[in-house]
C-alpha atoms as a PDB file:
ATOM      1  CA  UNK A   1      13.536  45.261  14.860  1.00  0.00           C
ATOM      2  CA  UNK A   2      14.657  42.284  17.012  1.00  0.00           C
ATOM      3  CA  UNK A   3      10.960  41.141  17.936  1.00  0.00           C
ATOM      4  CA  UNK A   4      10.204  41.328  14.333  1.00  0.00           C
ATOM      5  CA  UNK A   5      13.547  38.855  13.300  1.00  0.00           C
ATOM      6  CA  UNK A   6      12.598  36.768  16.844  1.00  0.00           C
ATOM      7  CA  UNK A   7       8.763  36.506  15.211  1.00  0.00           C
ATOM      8  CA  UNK A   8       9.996  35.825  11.608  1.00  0.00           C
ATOM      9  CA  UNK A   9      12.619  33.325  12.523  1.00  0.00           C
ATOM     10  CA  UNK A  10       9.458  31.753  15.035  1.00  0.00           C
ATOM     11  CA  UNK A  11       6.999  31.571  11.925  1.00  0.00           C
ATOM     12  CA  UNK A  12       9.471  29.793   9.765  1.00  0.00           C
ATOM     13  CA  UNK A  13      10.448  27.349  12.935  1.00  0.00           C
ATOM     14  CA  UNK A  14       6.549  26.142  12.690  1.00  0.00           C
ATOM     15  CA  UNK A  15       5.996  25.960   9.029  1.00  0.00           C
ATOM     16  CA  UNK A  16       9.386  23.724   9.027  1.00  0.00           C
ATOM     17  CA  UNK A  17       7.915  21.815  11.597  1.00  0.00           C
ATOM     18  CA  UNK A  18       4.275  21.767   9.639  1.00  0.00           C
ATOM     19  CA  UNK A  19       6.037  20.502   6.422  1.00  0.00           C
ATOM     20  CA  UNK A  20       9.023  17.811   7.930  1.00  0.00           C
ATOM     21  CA  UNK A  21       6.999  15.894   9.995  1.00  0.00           C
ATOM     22  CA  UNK A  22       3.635  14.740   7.559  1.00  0.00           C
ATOM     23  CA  UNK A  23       6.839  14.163   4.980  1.00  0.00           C
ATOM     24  CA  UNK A  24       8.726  12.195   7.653  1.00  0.00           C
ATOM     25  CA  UNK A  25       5.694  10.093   8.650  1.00  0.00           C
ATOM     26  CA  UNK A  26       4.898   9.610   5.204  1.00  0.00           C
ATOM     27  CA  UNK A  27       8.717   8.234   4.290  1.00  0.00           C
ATOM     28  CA  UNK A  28       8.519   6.284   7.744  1.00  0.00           C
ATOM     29  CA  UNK A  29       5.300   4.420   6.973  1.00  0.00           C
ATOM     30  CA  UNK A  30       6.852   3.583   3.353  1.00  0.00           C
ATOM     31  CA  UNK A  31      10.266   2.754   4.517  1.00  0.00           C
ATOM     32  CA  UNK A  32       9.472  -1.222   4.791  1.00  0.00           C
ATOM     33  CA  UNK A  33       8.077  -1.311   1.543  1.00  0.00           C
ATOM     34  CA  UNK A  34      10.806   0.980  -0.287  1.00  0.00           C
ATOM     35  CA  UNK A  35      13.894  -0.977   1.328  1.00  0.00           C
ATOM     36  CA  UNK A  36      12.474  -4.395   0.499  1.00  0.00           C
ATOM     37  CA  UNK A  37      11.533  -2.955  -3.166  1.00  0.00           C
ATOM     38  CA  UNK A  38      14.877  -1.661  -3.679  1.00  0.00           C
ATOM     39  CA  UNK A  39      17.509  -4.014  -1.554  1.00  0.00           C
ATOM     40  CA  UNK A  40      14.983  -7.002  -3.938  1.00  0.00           C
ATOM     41  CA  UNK A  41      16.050  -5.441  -7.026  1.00  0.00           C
ATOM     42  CA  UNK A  42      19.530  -5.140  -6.129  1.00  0.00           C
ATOM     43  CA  UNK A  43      19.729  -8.363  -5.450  1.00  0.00           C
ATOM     44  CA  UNK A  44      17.419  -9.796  -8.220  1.00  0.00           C
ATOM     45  CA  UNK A  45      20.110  -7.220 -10.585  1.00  0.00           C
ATOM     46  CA  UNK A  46      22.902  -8.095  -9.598  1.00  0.00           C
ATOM     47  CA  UNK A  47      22.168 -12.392  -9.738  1.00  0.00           C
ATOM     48  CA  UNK A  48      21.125 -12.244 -12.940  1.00  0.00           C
ATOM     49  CA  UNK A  49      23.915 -10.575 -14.250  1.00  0.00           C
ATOM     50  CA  UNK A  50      26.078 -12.771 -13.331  1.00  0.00           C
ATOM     51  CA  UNK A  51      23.995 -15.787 -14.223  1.00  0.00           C
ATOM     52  CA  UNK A  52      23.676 -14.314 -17.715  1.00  0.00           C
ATOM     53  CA  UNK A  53      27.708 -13.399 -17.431  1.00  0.00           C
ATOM     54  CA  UNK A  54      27.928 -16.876 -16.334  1.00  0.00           C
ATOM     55  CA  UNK A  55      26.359 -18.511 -19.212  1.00  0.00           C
ATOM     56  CA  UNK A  56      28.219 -16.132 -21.816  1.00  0.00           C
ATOM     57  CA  UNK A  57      24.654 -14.411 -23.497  1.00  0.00           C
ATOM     58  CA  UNK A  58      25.995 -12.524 -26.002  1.00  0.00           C
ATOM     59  CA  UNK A  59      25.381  -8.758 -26.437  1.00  0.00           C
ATOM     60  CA  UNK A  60      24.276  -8.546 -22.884  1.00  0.00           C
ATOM     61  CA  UNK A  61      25.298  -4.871 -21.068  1.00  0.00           C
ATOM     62  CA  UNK A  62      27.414  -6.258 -18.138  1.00  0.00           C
ATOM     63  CA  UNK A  63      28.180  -2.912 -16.722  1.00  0.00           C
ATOM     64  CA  UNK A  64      25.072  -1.353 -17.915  1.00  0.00           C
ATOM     65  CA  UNK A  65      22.809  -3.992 -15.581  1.00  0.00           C
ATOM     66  CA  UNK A  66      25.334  -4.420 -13.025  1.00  0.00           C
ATOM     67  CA  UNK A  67      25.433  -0.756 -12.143  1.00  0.00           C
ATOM     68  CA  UNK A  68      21.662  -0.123 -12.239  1.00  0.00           C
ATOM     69  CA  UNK A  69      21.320  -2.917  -9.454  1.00  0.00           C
ATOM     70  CA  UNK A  70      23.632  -0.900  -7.694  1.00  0.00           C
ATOM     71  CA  UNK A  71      21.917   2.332  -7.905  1.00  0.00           C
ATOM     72  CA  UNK A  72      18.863   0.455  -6.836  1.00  0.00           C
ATOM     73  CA  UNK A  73      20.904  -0.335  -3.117  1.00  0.00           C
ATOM     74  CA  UNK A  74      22.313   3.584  -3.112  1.00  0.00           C
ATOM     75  CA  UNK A  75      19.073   4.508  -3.315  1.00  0.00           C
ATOM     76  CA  UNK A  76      18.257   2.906  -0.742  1.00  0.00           C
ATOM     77  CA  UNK A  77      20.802   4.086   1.203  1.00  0.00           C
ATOM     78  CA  UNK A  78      19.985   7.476   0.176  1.00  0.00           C
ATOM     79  CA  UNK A  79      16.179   6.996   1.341  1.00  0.00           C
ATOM     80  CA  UNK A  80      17.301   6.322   4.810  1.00  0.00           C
ATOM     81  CA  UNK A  81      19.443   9.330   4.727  1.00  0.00           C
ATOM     82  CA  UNK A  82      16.538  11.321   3.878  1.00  0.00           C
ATOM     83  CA  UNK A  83      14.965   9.905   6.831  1.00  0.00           C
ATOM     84  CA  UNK A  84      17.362  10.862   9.225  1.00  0.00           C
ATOM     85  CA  UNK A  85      17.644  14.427   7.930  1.00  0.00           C
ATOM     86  CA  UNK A  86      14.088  14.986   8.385  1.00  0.00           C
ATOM     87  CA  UNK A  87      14.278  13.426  11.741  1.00  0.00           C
ATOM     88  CA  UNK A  88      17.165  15.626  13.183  1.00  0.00           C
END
């Protein structure tokens, strides 16, 4: 029973291995072109919500604007986390 859980526990160790690393070289190769995407729209967000704040535009969502720039940089953040799961 022990070579069977030793095998089983072996199998799964490879087809881990066969499925983190193509997705890890995949995120890798992206990982310029994500974190400039992202960490751009942050910034691009969060400047022109204050411009338009600045200027007074009425009926314009503030908080609504402000906080999707923001969960453009956590995602970011997140993506590298990701990344440094997959590479542990």
């Amino acid at each position: 029973m022990t070579s069977l859980d030793s095998y089983a526990r072996l199998c799964a160790r490879i087809l881990w291995h066969g499925v983190r690393l193509p997705t890890l070289l995949f995120l890798v190769l992206l990982e310029p072109i994500v974190t400039f995407v992202l960490w751009g729209l942050a910034l691009l967000g969060v400047l022109t919500t204050l411009f338009y704040r600045a200027i007074g535009m009425p009926h314009f969502p503030f908080w609504t604007m402000l906080g999707i720039s923001l969960l453009s940089a956590a995602a970011s953040v997140v993506y590298q986390g990701l990344i440094r799961l997959l590479e542990a």
